[in-house]
Structure formats: structure tokens, C-alpha cells
N, C-alpha and C. Protein backbone atom coordinates (compact mmCIF):
# COMPACT_ATOMS: atom_id res chain seq x y z
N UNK A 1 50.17 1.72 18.04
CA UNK A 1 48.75 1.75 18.20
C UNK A 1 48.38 1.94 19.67
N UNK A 2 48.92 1.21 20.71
CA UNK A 2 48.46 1.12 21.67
C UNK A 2 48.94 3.27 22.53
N UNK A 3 49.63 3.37 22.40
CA UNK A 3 50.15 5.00 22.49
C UNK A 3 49.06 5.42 22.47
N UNK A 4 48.42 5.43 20.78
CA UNK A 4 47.15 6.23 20.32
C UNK A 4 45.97 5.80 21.17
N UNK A 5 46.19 4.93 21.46
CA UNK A 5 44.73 4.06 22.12
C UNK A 5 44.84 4.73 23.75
N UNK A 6 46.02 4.75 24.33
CA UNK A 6 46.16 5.00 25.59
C UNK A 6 45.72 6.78 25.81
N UNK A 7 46.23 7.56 24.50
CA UNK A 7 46.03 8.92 24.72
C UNK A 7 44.44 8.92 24.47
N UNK A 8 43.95 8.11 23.48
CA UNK A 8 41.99 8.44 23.57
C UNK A 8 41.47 8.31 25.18
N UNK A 9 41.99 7.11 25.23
CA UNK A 9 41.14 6.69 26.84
C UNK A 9 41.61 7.50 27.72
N UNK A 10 42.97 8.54 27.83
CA UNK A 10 42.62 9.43 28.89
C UNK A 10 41.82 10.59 28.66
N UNK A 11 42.04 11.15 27.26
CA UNK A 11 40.55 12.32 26.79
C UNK A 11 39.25 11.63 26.75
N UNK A 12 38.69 10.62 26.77
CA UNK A 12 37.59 9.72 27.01
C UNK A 12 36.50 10.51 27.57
N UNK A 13 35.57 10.09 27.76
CA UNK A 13 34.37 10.92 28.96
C UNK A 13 33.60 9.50 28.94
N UNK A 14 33.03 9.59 30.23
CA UNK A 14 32.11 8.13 30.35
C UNK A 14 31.00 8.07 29.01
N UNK A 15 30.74 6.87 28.81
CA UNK A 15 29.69 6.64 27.32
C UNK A 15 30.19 7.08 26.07
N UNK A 16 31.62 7.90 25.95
CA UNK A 16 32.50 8.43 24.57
C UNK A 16 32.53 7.00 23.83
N UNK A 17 33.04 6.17 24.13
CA UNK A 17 33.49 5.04 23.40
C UNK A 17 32.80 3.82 23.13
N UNK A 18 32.38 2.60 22.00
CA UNK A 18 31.67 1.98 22.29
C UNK A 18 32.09 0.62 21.89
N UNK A 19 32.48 0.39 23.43
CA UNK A 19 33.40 -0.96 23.79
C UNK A 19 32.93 -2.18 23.25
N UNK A 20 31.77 -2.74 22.41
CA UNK A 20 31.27 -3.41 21.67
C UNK A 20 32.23 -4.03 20.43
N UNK A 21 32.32 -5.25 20.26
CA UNK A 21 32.86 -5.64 18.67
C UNK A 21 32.12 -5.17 17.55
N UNK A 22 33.25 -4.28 16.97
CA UNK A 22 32.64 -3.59 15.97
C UNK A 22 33.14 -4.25 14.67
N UNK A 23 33.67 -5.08 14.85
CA UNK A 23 34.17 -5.84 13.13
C UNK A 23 32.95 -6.66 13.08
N UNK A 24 33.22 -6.46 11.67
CA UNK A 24 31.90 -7.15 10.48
C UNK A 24 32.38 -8.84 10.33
N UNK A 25 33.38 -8.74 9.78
CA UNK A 25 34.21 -10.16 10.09
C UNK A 25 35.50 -10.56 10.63
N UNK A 26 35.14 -11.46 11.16
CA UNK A 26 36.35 -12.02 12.03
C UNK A 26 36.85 -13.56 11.85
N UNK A 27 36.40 -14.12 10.75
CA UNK A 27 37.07 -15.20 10.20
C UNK A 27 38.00 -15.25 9.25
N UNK A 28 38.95 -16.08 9.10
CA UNK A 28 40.22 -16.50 8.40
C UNK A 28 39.69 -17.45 7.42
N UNK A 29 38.94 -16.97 6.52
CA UNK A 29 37.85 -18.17 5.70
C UNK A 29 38.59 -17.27 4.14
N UNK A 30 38.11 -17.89 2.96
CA UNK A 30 38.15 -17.79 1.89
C UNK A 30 37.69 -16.26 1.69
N UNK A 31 36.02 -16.11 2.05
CA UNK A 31 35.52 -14.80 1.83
C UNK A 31 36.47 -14.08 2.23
N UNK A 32 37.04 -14.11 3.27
CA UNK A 32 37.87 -12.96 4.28
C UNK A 32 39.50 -12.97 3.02
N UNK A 33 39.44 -13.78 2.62
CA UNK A 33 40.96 -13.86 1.75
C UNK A 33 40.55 -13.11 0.50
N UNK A 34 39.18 -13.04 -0.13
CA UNK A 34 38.63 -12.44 -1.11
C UNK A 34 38.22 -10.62 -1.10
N UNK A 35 38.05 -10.61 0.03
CA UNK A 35 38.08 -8.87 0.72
C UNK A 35 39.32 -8.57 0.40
N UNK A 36 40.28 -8.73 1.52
CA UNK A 36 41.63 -8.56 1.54
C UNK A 36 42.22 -8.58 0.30
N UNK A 37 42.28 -9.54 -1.18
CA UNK A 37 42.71 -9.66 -2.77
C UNK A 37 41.53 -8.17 -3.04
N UNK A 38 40.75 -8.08 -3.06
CA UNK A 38 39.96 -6.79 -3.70
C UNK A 38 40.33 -5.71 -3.11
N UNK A 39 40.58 -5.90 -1.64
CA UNK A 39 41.14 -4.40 -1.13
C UNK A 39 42.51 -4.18 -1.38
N UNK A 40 43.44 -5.14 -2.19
CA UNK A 40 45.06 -5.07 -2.39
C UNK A 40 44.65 -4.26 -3.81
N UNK A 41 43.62 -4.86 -4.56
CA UNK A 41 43.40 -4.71 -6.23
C UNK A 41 43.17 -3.09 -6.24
N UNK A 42 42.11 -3.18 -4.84
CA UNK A 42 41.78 -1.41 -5.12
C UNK A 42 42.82 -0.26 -5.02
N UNK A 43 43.48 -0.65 -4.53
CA UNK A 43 44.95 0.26 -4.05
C UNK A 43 46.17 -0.10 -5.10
N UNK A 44 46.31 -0.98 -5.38
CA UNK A 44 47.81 -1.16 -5.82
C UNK A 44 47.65 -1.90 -7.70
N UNK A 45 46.40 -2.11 -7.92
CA UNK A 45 46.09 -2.53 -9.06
C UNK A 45 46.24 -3.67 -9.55
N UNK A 46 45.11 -4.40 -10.33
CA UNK A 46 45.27 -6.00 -10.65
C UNK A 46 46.71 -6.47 -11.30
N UNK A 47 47.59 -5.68 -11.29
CA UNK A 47 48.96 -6.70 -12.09
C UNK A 47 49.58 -6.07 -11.29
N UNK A 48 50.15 -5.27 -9.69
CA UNK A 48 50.62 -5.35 -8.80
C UNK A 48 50.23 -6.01 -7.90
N UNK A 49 48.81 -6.35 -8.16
CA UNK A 49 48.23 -6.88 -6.69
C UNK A 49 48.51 -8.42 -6.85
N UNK A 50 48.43 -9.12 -8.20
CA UNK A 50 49.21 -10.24 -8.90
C UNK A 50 50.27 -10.66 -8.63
N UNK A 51 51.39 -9.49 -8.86
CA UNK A 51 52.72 -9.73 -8.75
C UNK A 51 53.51 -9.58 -7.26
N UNK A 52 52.55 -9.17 -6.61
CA UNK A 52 53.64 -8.58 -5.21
C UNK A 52 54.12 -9.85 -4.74
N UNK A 53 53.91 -10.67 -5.02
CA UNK A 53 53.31 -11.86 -3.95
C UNK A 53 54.39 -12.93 -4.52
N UNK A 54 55.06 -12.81 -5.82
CA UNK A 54 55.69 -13.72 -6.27
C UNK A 54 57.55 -14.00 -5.52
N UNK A 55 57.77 -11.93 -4.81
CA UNK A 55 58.91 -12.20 -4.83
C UNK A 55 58.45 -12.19 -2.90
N UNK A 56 57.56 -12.09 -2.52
CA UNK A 56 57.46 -11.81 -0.77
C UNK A 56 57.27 -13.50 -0.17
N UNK A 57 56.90 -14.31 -0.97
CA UNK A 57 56.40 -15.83 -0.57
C UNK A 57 54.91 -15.94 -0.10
N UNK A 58 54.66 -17.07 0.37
CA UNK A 58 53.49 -17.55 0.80
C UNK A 58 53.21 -17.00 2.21
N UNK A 59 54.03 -17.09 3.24
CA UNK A 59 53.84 -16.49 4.51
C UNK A 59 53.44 -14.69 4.59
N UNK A 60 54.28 -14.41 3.47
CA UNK A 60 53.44 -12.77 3.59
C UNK A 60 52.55 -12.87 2.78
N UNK A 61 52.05 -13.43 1.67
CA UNK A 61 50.80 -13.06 1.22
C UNK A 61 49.85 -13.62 2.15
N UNK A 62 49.65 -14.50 2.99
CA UNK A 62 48.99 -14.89 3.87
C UNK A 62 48.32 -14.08 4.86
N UNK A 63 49.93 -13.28 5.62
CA UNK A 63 49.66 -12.35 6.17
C UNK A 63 49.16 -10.92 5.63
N UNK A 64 49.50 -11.24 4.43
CA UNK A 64 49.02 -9.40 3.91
C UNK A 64 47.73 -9.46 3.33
N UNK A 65 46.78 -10.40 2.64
CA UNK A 65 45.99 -10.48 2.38
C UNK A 65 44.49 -11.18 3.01
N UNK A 66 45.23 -12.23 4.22
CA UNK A 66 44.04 -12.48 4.97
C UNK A 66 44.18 -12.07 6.40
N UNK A 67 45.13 -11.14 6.59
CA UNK A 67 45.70 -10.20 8.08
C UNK A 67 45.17 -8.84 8.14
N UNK A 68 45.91 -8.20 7.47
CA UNK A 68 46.22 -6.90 7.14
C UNK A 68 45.24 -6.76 6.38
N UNK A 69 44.89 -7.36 4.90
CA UNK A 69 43.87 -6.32 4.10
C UNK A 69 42.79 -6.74 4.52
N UNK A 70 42.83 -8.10 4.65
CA UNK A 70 41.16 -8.93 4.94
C UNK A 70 40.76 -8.66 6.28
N UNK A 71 40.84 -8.92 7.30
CA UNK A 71 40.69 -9.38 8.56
C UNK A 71 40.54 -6.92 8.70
N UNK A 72 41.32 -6.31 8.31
CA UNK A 72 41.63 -5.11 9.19
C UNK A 72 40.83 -3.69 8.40
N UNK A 73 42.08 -3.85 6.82
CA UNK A 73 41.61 -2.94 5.96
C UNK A 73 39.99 -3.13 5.46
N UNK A 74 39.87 -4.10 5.11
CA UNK A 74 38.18 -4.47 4.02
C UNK A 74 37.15 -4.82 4.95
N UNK A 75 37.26 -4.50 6.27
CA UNK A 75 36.67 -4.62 7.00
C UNK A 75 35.36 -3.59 7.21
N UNK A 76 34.38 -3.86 6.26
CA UNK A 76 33.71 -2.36 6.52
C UNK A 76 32.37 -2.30 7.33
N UNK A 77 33.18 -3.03 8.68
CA UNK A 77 31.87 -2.79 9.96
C UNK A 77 31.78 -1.45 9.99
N UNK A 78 32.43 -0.61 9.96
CA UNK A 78 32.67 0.60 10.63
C UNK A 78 32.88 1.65 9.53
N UNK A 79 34.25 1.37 8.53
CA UNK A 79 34.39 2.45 7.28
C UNK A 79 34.36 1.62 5.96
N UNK A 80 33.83 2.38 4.93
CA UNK A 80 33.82 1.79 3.55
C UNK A 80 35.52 1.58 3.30
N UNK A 81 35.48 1.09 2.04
CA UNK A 81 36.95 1.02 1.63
C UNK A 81 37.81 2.65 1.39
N UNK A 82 37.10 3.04 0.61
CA UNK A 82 37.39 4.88 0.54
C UNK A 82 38.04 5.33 1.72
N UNK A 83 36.86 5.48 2.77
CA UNK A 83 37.24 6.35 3.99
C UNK A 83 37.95 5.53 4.90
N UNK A 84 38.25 3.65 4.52
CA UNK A 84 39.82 3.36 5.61
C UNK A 84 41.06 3.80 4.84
N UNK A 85 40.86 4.10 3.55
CA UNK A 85 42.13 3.96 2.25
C UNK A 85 42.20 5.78 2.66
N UNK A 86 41.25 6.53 2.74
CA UNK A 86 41.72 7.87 2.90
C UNK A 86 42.55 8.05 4.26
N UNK A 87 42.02 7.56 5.32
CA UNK A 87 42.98 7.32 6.52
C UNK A 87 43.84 6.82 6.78
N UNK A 88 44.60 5.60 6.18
CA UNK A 88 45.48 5.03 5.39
C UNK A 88 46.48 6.15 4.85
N UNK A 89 46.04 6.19 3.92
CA UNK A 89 47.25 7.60 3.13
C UNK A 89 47.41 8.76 4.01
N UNK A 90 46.93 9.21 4.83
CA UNK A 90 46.92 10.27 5.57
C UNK A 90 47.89 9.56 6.83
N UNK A 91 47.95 9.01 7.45
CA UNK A 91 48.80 8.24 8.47
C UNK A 91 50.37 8.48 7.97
N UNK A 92 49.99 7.61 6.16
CA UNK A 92 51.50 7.58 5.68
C UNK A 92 51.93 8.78 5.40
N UNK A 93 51.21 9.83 4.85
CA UNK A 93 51.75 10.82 4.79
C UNK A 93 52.45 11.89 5.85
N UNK A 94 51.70 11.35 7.12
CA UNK A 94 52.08 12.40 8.23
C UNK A 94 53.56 11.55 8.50
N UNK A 95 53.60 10.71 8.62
CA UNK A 95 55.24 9.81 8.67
C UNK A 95 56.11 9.78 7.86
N UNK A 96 55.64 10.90 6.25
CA UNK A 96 56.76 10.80 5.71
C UNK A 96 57.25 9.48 4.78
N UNK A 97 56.71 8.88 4.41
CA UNK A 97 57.13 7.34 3.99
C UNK A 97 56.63 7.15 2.98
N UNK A 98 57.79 7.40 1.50
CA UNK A 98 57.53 8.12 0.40
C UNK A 98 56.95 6.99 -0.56
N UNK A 99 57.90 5.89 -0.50
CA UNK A 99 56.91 4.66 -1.06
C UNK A 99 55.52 4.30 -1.10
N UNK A 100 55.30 4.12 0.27
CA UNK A 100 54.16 3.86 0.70
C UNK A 100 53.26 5.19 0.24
N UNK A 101 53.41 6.22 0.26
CA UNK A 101 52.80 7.63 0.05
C UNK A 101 52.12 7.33 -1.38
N UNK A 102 53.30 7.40 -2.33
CA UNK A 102 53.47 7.14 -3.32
C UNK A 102 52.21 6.52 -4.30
N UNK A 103 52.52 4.60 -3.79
CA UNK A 103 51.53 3.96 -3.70
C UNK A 103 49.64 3.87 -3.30
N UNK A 104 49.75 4.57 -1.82
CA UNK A 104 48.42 5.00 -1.75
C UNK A 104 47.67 6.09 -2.30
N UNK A 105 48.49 7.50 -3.20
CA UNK A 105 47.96 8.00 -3.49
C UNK A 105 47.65 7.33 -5.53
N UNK A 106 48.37 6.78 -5.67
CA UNK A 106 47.74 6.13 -6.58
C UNK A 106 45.99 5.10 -6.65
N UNK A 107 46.33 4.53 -5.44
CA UNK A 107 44.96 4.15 -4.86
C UNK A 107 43.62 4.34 -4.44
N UNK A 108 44.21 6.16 -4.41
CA UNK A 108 42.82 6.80 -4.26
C UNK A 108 42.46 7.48 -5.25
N UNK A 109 43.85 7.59 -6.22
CA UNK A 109 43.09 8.48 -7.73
C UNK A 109 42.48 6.95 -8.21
N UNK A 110 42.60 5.81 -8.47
CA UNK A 110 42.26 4.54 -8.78
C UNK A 110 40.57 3.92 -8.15
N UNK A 111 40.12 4.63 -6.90
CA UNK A 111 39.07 4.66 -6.40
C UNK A 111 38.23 5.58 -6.79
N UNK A 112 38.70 6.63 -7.40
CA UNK A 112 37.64 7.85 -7.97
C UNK A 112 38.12 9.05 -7.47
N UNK A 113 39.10 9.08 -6.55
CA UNK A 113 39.20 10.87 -6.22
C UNK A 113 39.97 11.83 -6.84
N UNK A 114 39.53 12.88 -7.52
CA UNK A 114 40.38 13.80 -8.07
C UNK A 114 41.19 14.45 -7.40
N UNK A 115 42.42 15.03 -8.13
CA UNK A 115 43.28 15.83 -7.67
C UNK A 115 43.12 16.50 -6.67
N UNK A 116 42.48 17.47 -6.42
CA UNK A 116 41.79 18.65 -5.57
C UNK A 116 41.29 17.77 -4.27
N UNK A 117 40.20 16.75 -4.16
CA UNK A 117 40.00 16.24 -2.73
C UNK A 117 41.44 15.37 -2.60
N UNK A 118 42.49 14.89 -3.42
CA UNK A 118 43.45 14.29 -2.48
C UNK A 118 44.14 15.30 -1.72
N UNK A 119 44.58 16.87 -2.73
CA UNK A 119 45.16 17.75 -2.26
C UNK A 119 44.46 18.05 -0.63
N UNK A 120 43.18 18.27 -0.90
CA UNK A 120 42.62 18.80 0.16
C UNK A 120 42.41 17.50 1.64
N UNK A 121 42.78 16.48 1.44
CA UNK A 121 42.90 14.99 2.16
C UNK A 121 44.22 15.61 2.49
N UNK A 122 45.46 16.10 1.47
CA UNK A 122 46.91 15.96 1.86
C UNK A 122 47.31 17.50 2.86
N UNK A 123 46.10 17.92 2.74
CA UNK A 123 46.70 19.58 3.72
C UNK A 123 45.63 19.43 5.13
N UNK A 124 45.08 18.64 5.02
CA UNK A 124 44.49 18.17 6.50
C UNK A 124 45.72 17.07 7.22
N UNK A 125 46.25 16.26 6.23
CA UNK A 125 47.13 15.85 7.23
C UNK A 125 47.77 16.74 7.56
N UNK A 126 48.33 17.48 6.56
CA UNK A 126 49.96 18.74 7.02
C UNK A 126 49.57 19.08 8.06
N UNK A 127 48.11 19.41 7.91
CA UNK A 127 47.62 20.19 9.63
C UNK A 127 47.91 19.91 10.44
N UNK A 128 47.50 18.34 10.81
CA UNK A 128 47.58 17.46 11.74
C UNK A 128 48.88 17.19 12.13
N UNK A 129 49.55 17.10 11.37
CA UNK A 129 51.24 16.90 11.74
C UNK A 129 52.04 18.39 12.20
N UNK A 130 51.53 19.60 11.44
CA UNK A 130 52.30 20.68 12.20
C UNK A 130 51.72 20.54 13.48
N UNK A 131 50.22 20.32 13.46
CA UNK A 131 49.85 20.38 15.25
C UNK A 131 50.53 19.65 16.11
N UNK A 132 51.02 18.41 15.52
CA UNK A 132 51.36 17.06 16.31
C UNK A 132 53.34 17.63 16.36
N UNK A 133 53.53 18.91 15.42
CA UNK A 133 54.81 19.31 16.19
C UNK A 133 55.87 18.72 15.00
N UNK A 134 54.87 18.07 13.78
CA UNK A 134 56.06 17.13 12.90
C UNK A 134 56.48 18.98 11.93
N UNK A 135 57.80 18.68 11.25
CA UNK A 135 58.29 19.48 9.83
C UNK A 135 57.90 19.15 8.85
N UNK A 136 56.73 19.93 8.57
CA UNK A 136 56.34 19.54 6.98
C UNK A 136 56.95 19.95 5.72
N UNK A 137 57.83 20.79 5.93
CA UNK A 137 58.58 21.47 5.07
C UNK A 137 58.69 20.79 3.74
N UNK A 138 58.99 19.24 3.83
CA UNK A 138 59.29 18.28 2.92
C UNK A 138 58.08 18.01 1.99
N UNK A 139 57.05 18.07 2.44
CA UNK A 139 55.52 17.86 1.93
C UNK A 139 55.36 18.23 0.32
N UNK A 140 55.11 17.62 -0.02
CA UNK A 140 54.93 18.17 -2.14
C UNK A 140 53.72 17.91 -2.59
N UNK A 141 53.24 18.82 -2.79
CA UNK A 141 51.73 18.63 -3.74
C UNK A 141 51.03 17.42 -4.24
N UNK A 142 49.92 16.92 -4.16
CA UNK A 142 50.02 15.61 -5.19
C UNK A 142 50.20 15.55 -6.50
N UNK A 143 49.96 16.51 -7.21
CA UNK A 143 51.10 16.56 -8.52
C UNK A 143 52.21 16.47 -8.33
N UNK A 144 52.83 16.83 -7.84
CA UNK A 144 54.43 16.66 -7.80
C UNK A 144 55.21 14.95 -7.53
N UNK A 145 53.94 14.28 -6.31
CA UNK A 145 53.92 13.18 -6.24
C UNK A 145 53.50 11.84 -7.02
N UNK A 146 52.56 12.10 -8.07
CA UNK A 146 52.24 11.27 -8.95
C UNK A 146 51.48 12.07 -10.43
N UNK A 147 51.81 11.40 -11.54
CA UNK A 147 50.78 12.02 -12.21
C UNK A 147 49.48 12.07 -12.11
N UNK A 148 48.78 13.28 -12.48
CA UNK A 148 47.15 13.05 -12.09
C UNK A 148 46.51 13.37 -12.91
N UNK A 149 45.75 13.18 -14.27
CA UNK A 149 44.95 13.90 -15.39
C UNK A 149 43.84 14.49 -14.72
């Protein structure tokens, strides 16, 4: 993160950025544990979002649900759940990281998006990664990656 953060602030221009706290919430409270369980549910589905947790323990669901999903992902000072979950899958996809790929694009046919805008979500990353110099060669359709009616 900090890489990415360091390359904005040298393309920057004075007034570009707005150094203000932009999170909506910033407590480790119940509500914040209840975001984070709805933003696991929206992605990975109520009997994964159930089960992950049985074989990872208490210390990662802690961390994954009032860290990571609550406190970061469901955070929607700034983006709805959609447009952090579309940026989300697009990250994983430019890295290649087939599980995880896998998983989030289930998450966004599960949020409402059809075939065609994930496709068209999945060839903006390719973009972004041939620009960034990655081999997309490996890249497979989202049909190929999950079923999609």
C-alpha cells in the first residue's frame, strides 16, 4: 500500500488530495462487527460466511470481520459496497490469485452484476496490468472462471 500511496503523492498537484478523515466509522463496536458479517455475507454467502470461521479460530474472525471487512471493506464513507467489491476483484485479478479471483467474482454475480459488466470490470483490469507491464496471457473469461446464467 504504502508504494501505491508514495507513487500518488509524487503525481499529486497542490489541492489533488483531500487529507481529511474520510471514514464513516472508526469504532471496534458491535455495529462495526455487523458491517464487516454483511460485507463477508455479500461476497462469500450466508453458509460460507458461517462456516469460514469454524476452521480459522477466534483471532481471525476478529480480525477479518471487525478489521478487514468492518473497520476497511463496509466502510462506505467514500464507496458503496459494489464499487469497494468491484475494486477488490480487480486488484485480485491483476495479481493473478485464482482463489481469491474465484471467490470475488462470485460476489459480484451475488450483488447483481451480470456477466457482460464483470467481463467488462475484467478487461479494464487486463488493461491496467498490460500497462503496469504484468502477462496477461493467463487471463480467462468470466465464464470460464465461474458459472454464470
Amino acid at each position: 500500500m504504502a508504494v501505491g500511496l508514495f507513487g500518488l503523492i509524487e503525481a499529486e498537484q497542490p489541492g489533488d488530495a483531500d487529507l481529511g478523515l474520510t471514514k464513516k466509522y472508526t469504532a471496534l463496536d458491535a455495529p462495526n462487527r455487523q458491517r464487516g458479517h454483511d460485507f463477508l455475507v455479500a461476497v462469500y454467502g450466508p453458509e460460507r460466511a458461517a462456516s469460514m470461521f469454524t476452521r480459522w479460530g477466534e483471532d481471525m474472525e476478529w480480525l477479518t470481520k471487525d478489521v478487514v471487512y468492518g473497520l476497511f471493506y463496509a466502510d462506505d464513507g467514500v464507496l458503496d459496497t459494489l464499487e469497494t467489491e468491484l475494486i477488490t476483484y480487480t486488484a485480485i485479478a491483476c495479481q493473478g490469485l485464482h482463489v481469491p479471483l474465484v471467490n470475488h467474482l462470485e460476489g459480484l454475480k451475488r450483488m447483481g452484476l451480470s456477466a457482460a459488466e464483470a467481463e467488462g470490470v475484467t478487461e479494464c483490469g487486463k488493461a491496467v496490468a498490460q500497462w503496469a507491464g504484468q502477462d496477461t496471457s493467463a487471463w480467462r473469461s468470466v465464464h470460464e472462471v465461474i458459472a454464470w446464467d
